[in-house]
C-alpha atoms as a PDB file:
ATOM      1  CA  UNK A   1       0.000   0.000   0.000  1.00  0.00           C
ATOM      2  CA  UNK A   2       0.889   3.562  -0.969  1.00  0.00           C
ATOM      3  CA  UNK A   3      -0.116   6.340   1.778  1.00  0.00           C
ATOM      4  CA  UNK A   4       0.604   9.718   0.038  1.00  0.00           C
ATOM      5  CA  UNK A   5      -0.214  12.799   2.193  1.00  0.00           C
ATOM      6  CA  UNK A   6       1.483  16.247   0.218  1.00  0.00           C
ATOM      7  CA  UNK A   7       0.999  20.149   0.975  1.00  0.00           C
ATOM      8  CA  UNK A   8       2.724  22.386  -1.750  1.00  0.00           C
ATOM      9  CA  UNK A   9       2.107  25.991  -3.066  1.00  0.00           C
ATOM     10  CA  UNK A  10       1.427  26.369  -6.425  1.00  0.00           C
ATOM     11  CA  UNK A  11       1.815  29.340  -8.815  1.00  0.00           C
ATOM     12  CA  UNK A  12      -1.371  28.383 -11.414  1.00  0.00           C
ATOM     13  CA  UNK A  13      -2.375  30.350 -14.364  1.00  0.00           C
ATOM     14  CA  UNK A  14      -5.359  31.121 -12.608  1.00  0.00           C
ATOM     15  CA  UNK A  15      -3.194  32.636  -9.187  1.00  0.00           C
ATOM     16  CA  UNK A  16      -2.149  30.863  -6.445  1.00  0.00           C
ATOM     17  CA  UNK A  17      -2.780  27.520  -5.557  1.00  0.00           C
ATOM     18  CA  UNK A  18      -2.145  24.887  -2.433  1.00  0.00           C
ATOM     19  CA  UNK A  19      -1.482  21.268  -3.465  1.00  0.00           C
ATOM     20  CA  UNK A  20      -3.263  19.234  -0.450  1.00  0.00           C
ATOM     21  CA  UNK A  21      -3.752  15.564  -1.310  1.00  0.00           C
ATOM     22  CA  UNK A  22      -4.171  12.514   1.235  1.00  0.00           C
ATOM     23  CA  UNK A  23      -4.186   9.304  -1.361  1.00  0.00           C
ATOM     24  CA  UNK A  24      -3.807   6.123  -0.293  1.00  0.00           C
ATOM     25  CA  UNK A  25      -2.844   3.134  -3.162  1.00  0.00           C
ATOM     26  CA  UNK A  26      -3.450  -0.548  -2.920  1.00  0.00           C
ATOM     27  CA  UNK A  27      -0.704  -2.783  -4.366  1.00  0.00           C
ATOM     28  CA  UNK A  28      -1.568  -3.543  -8.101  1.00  0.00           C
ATOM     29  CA  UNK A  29      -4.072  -1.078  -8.038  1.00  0.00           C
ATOM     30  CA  UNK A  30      -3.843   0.742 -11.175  1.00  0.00           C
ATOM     31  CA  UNK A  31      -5.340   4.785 -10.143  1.00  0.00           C
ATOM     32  CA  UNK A  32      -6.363   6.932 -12.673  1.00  0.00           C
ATOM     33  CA  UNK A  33      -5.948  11.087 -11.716  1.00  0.00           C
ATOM     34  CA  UNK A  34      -7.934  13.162 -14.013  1.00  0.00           C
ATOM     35  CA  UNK A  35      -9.369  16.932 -13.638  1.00  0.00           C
ATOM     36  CA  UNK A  36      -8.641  20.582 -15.472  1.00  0.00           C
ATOM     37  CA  UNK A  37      -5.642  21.725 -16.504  1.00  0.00           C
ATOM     38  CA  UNK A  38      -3.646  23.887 -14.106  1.00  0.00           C
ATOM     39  CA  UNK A  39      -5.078  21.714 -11.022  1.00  0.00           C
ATOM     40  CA  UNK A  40      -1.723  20.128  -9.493  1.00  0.00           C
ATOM     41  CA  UNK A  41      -1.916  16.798 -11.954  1.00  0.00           C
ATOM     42  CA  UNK A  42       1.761  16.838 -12.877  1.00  0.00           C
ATOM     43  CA  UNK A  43       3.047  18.129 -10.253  1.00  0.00           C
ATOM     44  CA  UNK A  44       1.434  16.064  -8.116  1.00  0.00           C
ATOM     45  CA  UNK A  45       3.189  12.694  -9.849  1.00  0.00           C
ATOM     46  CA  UNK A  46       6.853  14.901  -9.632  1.00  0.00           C
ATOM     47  CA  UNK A  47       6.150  14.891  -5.923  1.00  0.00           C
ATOM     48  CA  UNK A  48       6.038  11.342  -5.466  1.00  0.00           C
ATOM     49  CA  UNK A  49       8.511  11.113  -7.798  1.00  0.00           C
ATOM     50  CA  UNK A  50      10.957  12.702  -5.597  1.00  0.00           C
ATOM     51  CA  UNK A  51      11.806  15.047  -8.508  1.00  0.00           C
ATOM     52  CA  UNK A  52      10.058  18.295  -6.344  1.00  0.00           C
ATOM     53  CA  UNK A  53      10.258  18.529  -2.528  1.00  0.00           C
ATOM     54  CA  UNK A  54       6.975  19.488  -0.737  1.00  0.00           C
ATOM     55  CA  UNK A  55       6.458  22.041   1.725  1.00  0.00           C
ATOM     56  CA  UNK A  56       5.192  19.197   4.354  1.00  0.00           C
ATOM     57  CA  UNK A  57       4.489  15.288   4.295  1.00  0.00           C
ATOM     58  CA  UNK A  58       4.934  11.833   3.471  1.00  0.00           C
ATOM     59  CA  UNK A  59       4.844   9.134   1.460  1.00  0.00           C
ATOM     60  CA  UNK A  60       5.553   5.898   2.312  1.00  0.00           C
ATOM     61  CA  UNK A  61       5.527   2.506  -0.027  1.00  0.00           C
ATOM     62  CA  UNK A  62       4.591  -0.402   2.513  1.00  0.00           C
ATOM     63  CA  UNK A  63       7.575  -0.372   5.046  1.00  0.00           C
ATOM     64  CA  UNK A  64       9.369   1.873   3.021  1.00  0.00           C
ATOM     65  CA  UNK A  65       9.577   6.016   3.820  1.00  0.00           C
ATOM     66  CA  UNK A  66      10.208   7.940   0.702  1.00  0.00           C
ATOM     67  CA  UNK A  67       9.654  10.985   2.523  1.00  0.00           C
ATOM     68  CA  UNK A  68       8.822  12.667   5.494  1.00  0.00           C
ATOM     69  CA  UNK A  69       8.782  16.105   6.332  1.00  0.00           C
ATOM     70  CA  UNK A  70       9.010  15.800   9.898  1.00  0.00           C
ATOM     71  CA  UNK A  71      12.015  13.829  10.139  1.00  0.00           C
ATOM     72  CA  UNK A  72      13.617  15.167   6.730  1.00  0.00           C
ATOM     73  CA  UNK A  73      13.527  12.122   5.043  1.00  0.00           C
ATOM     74  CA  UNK A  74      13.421  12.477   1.187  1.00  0.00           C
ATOM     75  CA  UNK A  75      14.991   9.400  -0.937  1.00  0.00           C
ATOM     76  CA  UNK A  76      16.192  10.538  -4.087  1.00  0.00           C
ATOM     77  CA  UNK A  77      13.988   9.249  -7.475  1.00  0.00           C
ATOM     78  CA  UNK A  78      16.487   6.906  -8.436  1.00  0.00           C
ATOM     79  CA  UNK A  79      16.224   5.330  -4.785  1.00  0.00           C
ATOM     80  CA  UNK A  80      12.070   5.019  -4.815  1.00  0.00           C
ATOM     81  CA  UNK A  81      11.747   2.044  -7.611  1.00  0.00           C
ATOM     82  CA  UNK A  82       9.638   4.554 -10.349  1.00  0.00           C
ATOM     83  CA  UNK A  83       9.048   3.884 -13.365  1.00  0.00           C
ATOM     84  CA  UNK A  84       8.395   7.330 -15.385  1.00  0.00           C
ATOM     85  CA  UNK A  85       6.419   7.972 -18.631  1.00  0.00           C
ATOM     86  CA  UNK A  86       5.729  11.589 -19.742  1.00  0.00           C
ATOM     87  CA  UNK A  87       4.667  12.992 -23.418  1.00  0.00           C
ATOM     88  CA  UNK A  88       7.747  13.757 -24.434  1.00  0.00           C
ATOM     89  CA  UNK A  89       9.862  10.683 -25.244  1.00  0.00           C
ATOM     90  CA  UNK A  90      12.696  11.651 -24.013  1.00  0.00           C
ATOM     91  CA  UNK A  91      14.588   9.120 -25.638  1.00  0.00           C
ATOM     92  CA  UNK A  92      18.417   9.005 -26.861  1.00  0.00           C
ATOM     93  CA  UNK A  93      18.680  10.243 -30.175  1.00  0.00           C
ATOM     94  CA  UNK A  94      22.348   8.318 -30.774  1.00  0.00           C
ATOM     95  CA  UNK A  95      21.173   5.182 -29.604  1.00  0.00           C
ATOM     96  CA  UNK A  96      19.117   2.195 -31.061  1.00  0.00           C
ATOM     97  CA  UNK A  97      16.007   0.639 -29.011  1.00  0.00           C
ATOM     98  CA  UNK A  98      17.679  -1.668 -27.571  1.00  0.00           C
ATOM     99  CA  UNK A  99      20.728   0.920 -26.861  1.00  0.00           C
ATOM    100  CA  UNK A 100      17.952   3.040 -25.440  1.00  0.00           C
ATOM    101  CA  UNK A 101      16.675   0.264 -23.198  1.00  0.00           C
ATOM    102  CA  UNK A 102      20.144  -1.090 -21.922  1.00  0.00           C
ATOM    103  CA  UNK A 103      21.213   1.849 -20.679  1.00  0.00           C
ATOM    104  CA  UNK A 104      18.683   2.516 -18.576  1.00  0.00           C
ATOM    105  CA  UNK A 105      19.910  -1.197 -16.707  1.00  0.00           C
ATOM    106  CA  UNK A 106      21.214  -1.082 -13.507  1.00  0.00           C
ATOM    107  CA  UNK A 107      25.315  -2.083 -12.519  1.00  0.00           C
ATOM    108  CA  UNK A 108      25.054  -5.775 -13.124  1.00  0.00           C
ATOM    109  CA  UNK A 109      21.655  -6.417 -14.206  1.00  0.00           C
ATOM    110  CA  UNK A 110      20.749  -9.014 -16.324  1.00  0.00           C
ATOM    111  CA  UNK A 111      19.882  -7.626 -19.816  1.00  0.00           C
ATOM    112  CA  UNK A 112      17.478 -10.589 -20.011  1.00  0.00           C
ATOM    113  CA  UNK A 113      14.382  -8.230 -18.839  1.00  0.00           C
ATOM    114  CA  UNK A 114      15.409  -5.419 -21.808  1.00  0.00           C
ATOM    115  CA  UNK A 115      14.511  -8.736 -24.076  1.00  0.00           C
ATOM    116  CA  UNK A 116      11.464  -9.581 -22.415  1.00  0.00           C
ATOM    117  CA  UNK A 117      10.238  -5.867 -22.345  1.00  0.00           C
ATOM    118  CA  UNK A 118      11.059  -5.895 -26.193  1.00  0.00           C
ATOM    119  CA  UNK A 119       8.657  -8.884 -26.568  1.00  0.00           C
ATOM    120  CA  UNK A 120       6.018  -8.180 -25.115  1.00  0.00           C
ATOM    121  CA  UNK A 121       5.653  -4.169 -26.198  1.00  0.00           C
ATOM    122  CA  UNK A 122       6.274  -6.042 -29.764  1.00  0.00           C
ATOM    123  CA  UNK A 123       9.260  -4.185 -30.304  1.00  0.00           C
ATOM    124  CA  UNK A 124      11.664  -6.654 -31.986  1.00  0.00           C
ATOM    125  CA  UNK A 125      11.713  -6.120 -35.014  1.00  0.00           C
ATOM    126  CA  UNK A 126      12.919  -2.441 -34.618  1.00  0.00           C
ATOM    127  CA  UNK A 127      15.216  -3.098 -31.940  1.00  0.00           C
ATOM    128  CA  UNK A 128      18.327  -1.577 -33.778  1.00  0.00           C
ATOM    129  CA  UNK A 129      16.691   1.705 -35.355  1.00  0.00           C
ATOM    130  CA  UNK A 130      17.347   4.917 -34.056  1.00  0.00           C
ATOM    131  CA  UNK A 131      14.601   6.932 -32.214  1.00  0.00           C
ATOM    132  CA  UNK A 132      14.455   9.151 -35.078  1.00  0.00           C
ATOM    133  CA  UNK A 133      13.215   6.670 -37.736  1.00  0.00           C
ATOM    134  CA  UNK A 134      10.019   5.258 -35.617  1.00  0.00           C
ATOM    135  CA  UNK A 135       6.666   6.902 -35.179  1.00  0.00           C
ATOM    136  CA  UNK A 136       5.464   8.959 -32.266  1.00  0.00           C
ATOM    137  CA  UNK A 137       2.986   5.421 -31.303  1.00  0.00           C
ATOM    138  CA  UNK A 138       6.889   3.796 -31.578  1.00  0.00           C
ATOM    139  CA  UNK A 139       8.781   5.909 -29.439  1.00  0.00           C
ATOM    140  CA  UNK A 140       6.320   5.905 -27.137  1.00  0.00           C
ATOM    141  CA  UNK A 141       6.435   1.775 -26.938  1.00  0.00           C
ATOM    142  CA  UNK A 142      10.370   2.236 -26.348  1.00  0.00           C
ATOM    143  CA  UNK A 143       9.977   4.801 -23.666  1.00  0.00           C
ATOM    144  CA  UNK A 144       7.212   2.514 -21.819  1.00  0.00           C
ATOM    145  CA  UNK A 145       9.802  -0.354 -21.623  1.00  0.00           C
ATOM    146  CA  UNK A 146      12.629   1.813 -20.722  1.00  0.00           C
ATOM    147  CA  UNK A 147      10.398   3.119 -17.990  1.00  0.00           C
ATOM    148  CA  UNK A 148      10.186  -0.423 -16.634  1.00  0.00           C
ATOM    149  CA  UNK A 149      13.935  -2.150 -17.303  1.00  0.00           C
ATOM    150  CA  UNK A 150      14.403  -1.676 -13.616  1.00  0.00           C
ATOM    151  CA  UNK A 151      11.740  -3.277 -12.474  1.00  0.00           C
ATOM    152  CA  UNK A 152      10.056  -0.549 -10.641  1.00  0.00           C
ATOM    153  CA  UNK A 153       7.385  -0.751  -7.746  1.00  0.00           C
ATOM    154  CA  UNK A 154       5.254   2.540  -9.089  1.00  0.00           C
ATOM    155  CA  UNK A 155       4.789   2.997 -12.691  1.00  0.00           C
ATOM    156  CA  UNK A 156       3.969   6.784 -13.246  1.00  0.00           C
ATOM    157  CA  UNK A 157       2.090   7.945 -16.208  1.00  0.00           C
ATOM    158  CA  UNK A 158       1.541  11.684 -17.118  1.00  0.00           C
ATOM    159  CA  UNK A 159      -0.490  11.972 -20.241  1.00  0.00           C
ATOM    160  CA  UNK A 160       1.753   9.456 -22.308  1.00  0.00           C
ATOM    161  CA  UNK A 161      -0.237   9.115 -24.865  1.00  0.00           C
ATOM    162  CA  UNK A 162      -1.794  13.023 -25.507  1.00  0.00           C
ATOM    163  CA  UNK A 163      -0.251  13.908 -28.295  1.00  0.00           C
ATOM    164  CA  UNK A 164      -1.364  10.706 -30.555  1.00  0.00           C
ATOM    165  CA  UNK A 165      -3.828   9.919 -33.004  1.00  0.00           C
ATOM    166  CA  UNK A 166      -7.178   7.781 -31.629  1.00  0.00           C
ATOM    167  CA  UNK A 167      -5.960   4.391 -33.099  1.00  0.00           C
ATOM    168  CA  UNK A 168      -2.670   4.407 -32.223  1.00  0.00           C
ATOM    169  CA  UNK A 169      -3.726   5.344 -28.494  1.00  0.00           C
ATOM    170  CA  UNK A 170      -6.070   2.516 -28.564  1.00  0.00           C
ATOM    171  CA  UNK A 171      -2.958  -0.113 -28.984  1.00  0.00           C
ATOM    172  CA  UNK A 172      -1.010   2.087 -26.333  1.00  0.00           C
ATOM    173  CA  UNK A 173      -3.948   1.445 -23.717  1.00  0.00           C
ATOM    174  CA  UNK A 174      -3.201  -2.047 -24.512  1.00  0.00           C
ATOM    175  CA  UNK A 175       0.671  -2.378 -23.608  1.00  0.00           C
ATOM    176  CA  UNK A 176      -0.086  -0.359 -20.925  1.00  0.00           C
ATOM    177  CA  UNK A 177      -2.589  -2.464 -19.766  1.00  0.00           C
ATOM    178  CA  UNK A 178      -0.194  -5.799 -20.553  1.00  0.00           C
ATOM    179  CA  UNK A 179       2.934  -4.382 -19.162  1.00  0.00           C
ATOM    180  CA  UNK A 180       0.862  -3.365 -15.720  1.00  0.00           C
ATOM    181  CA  UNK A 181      -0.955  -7.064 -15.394  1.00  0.00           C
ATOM    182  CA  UNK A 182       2.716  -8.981 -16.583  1.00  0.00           C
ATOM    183  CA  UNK A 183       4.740  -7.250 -13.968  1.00  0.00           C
ATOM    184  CA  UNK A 184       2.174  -6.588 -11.559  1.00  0.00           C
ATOM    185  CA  UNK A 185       2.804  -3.045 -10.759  1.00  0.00           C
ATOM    186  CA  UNK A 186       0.805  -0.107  -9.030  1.00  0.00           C
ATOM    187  CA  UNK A 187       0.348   2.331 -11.926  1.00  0.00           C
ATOM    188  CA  UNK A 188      -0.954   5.890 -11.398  1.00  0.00           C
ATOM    189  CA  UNK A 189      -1.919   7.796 -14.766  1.00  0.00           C
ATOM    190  CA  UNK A 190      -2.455  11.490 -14.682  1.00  0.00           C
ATOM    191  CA  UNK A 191      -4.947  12.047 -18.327  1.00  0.00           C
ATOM    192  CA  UNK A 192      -7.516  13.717 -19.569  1.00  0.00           C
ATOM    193  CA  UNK A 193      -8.820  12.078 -21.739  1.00  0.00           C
ATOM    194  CA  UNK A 194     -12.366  10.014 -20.184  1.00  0.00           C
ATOM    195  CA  UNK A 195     -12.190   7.311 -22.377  1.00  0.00           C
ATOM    196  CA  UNK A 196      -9.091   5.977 -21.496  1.00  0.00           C
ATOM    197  CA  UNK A 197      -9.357   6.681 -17.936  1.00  0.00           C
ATOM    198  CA  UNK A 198     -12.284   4.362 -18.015  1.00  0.00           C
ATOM    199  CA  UNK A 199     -10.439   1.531 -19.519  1.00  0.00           C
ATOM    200  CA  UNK A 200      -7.346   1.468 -17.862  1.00  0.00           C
ATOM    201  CA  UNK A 201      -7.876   2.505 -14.614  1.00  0.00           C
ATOM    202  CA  UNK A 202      -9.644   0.314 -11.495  1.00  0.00           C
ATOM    203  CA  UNK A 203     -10.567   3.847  -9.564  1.00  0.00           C
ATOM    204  CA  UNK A 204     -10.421   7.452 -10.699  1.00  0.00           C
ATOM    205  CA  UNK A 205      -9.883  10.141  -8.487  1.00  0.00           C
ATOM    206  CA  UNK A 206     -10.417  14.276  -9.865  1.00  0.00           C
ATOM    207  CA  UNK A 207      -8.219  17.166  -8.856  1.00  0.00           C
ATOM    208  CA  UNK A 208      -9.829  20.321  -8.300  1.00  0.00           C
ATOM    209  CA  UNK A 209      -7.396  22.875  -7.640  1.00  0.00           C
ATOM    210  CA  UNK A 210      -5.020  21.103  -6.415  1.00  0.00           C
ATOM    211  CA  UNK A 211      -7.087  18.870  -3.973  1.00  0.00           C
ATOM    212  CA  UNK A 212      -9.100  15.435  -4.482  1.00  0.00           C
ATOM    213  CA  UNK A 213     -12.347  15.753  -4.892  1.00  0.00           C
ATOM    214  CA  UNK A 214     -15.294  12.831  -4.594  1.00  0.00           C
ATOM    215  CA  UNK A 215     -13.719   9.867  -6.241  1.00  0.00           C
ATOM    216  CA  UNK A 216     -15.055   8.571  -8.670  1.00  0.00           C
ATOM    217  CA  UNK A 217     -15.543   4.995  -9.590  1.00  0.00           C
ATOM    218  CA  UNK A 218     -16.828   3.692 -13.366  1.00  0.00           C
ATOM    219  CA  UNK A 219     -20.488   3.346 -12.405  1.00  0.00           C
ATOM    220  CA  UNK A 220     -23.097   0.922 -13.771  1.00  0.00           C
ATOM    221  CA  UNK A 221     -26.499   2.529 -15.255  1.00  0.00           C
ATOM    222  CA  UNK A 222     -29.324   0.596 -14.120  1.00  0.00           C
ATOM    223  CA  UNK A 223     -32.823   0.836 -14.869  1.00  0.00           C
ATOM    224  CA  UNK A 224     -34.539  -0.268 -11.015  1.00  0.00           C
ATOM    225  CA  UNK A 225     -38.326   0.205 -11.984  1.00  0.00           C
ATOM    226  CA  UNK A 226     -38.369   0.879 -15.598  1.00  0.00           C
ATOM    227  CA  UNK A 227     -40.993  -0.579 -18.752  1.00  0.00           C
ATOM    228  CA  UNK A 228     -41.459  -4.282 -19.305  1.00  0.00           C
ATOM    229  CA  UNK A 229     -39.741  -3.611 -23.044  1.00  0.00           C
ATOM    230  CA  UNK A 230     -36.710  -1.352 -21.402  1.00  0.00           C
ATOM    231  CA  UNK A 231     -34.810   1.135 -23.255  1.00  0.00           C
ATOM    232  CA  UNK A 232     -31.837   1.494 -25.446  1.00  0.00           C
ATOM    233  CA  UNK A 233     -28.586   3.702 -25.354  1.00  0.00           C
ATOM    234  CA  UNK A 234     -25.681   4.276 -27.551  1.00  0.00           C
ATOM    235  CA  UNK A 235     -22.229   3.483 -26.795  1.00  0.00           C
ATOM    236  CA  UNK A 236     -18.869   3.457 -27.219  1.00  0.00           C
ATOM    237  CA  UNK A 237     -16.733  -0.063 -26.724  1.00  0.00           C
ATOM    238  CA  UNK A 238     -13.604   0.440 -24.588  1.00  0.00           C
ATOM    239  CA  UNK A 239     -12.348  -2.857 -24.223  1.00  0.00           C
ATOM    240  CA  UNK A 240     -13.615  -6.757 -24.553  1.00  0.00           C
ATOM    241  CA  UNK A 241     -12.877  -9.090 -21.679  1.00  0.00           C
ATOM    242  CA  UNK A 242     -12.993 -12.755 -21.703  1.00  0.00           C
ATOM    243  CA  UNK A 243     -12.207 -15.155 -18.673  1.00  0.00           C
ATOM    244  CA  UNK A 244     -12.706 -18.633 -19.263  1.00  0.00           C
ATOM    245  CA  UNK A 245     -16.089 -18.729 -21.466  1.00  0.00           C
ATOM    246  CA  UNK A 246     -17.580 -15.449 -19.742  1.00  0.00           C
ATOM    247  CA  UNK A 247     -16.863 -12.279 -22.010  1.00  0.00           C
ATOM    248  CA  UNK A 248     -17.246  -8.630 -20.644  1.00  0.00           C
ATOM    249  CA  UNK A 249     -17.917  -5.687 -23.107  1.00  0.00           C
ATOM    250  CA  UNK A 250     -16.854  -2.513 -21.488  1.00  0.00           C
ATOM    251  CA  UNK A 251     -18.954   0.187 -23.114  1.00  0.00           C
ATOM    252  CA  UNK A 252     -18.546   4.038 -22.933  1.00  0.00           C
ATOM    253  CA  UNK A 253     -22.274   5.802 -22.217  1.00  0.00           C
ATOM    254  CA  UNK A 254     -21.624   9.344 -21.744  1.00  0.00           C
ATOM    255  CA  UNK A 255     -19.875   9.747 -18.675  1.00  0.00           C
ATOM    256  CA  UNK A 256     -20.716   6.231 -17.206  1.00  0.00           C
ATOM    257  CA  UNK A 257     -18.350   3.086 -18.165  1.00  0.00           C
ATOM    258  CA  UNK A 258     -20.818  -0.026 -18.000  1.00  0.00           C
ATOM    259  CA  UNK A 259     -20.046  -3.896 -18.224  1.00  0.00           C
ATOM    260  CA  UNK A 260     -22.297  -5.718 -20.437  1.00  0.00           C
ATOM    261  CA  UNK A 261     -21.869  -9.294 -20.616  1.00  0.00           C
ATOM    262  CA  UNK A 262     -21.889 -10.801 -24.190  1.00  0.00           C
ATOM    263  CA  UNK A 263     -21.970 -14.020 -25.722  1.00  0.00           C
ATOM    264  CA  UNK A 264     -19.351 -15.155 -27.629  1.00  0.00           C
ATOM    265  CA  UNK A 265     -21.059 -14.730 -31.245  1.00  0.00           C
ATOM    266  CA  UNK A 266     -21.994 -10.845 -30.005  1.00  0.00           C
ATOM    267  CA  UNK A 267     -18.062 -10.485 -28.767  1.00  0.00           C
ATOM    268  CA  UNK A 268     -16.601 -12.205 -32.258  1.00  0.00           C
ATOM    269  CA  UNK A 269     -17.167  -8.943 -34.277  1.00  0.00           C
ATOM    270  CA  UNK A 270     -17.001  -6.338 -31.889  1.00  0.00           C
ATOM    271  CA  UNK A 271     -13.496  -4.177 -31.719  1.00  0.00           C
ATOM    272  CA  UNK A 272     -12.516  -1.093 -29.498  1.00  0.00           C
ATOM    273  CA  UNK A 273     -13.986   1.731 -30.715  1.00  0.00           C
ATOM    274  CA  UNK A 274     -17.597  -0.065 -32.239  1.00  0.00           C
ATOM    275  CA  UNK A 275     -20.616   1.830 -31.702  1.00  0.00           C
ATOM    276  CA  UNK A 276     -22.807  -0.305 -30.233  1.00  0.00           C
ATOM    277  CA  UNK A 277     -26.486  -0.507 -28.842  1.00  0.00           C
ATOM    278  CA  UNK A 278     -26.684  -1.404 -24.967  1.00  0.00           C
ATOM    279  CA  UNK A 279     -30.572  -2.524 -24.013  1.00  0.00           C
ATOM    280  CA  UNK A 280     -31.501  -2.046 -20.435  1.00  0.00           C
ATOM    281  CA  UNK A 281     -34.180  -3.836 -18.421  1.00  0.00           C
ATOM    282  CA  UNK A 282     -35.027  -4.045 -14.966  1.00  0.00           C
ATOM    283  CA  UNK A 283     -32.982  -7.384 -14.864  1.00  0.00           C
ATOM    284  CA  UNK A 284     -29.982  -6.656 -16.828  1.00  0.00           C
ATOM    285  CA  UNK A 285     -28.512  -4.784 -19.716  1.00  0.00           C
ATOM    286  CA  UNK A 286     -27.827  -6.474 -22.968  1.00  0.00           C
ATOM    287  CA  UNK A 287     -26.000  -5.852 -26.182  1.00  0.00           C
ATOM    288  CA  UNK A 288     -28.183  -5.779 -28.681  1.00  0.00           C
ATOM    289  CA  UNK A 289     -26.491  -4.386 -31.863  1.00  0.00           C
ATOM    290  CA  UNK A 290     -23.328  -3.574 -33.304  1.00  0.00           C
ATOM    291  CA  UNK A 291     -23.255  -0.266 -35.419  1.00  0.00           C
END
């Protein structure tokens, strides 16, 4: 568990601001912190980072104190076991992907890991390019397995994906999503975008000027008392879920991220990003219609 308690003055665009969080972050929980720009978001991570120093608090990583005010504790980043992933690459221009990735090993680490990270974020067969010959959706892959060739215990996220195009964020989300379950890390994303909050995330918490606001949690829409026939709603799918011979279709509603369960002939045809029809009743809702 991760208990995070921070106070730090802010200079916003919109005046000045006090940072004044109290998270707390279950082990292979993977947190999702969303809210306007200008509200602490960044800054925030960078704090538990250990790459700004707060005015007062603590964070401490099960046994582990990162930092703490009150005794002036503060380990340095390199000493807290992150993993870091911002928009900008910030990848070595001079060296290859796997150049990229090596270096980032510790003294006497096994290089075996920068192979398995190149497997499974599919990166093998550009392994000796140069940073400057791959796409931004590319780069982006390398910089994600850099992020994790130490093996970190937090894997930080701040708006990774931004400044992509919709389809190549949607296979993003999904070595995200792979990387986080294979190494079983607790992730925390920082992103505005709803959609992918909703998909990747198992809570979502909001920063309002720099403090948390109610969290929020991807809630179902039911219908409790409504007509014998129901009613229908468009959607969005976000992601398709199978587990043994029960599938879950994650679908986008406005604001609400609902799990419909489908069967496998509704599932076969259905891809992230389908529109699809979602019929609610007073028992259950069911996918009706792919459009």
């Amino acid at each position: 568990m991760i208990e995070i308690r921070l106070k730090k003055a802010l200079h916003a665009a919109a005046g000045p601001m006090k940072l004044d969080v109290n998270i707390t972050v279950s082990r292979g929980e993977f947190l999702a912190i969303t809210g306007p720009s200008g509200s602490g978001k960044t800054t925030l991570l960078r704090l538990i980072a250990g790459l700004v120093q707060p005015e007062e608090g603590y964070i401490r990583f099960g046994d582990t104190v990162w930092l703490d005010t009150a005794h002036r504790v503060s380990l340095r980043p390199q000493e807290r076991h992150i993993g870091l992933v911002f928009q900008d690459y910030a990848l070595f221009p001079n060296m290859t992907v796997r150049q990229n990735l090596e270096y980032a090993l510790r003294k006497g680490q096994s290089k075996q890991i920068a192979d398995e990270l190149i497997d499974i974020t599919e990166l093998r067969e550009l392994e000796n390019r140069y940073p400057a010959t791959l796409s931004g959706g590319q780069q982006q892959r390398v910089a994600l397995a850099r992020a994790l060739v130490r093996q970190p215990r937090l894997l930080l996220l701040d708006e990774p994906l931004s400044a992509l195009d919709a389809g190549i964020r949607a296979k993003l989300q999904h070595y995200i999503l792979r990387v986080h379950e294979a190494f079983h890390l607790t992730t925390i994303l920082v992103s505005h975008d709803q959609r992918e909050v909703f998909k990747l995330s198992s809570r979502i918490i909001t920063l309002q000027h720099g403090r948390i606001s109610q969290p929020v949690s991807p809630p179902p829409i039911l219908l409790a008392n409504g007509p014998e026939n129901g009613f229908q709603l468009s959607g969005e799918v976000l992601d398709i879920e199978s587990a043994g011979k029960k599938i879950t279709v994650k679908v986008l509603i406005g604001a609400n991220m609902l799990r419909v369960e489908a069967s496998p002939d509704e599932a076969r045809h259905l891809h992230p990003g389908d529109t699809v029809a979602v019929r609610f009743n007073a028992r259950q809702p069911e996918l009706v219609r792919k459009r």
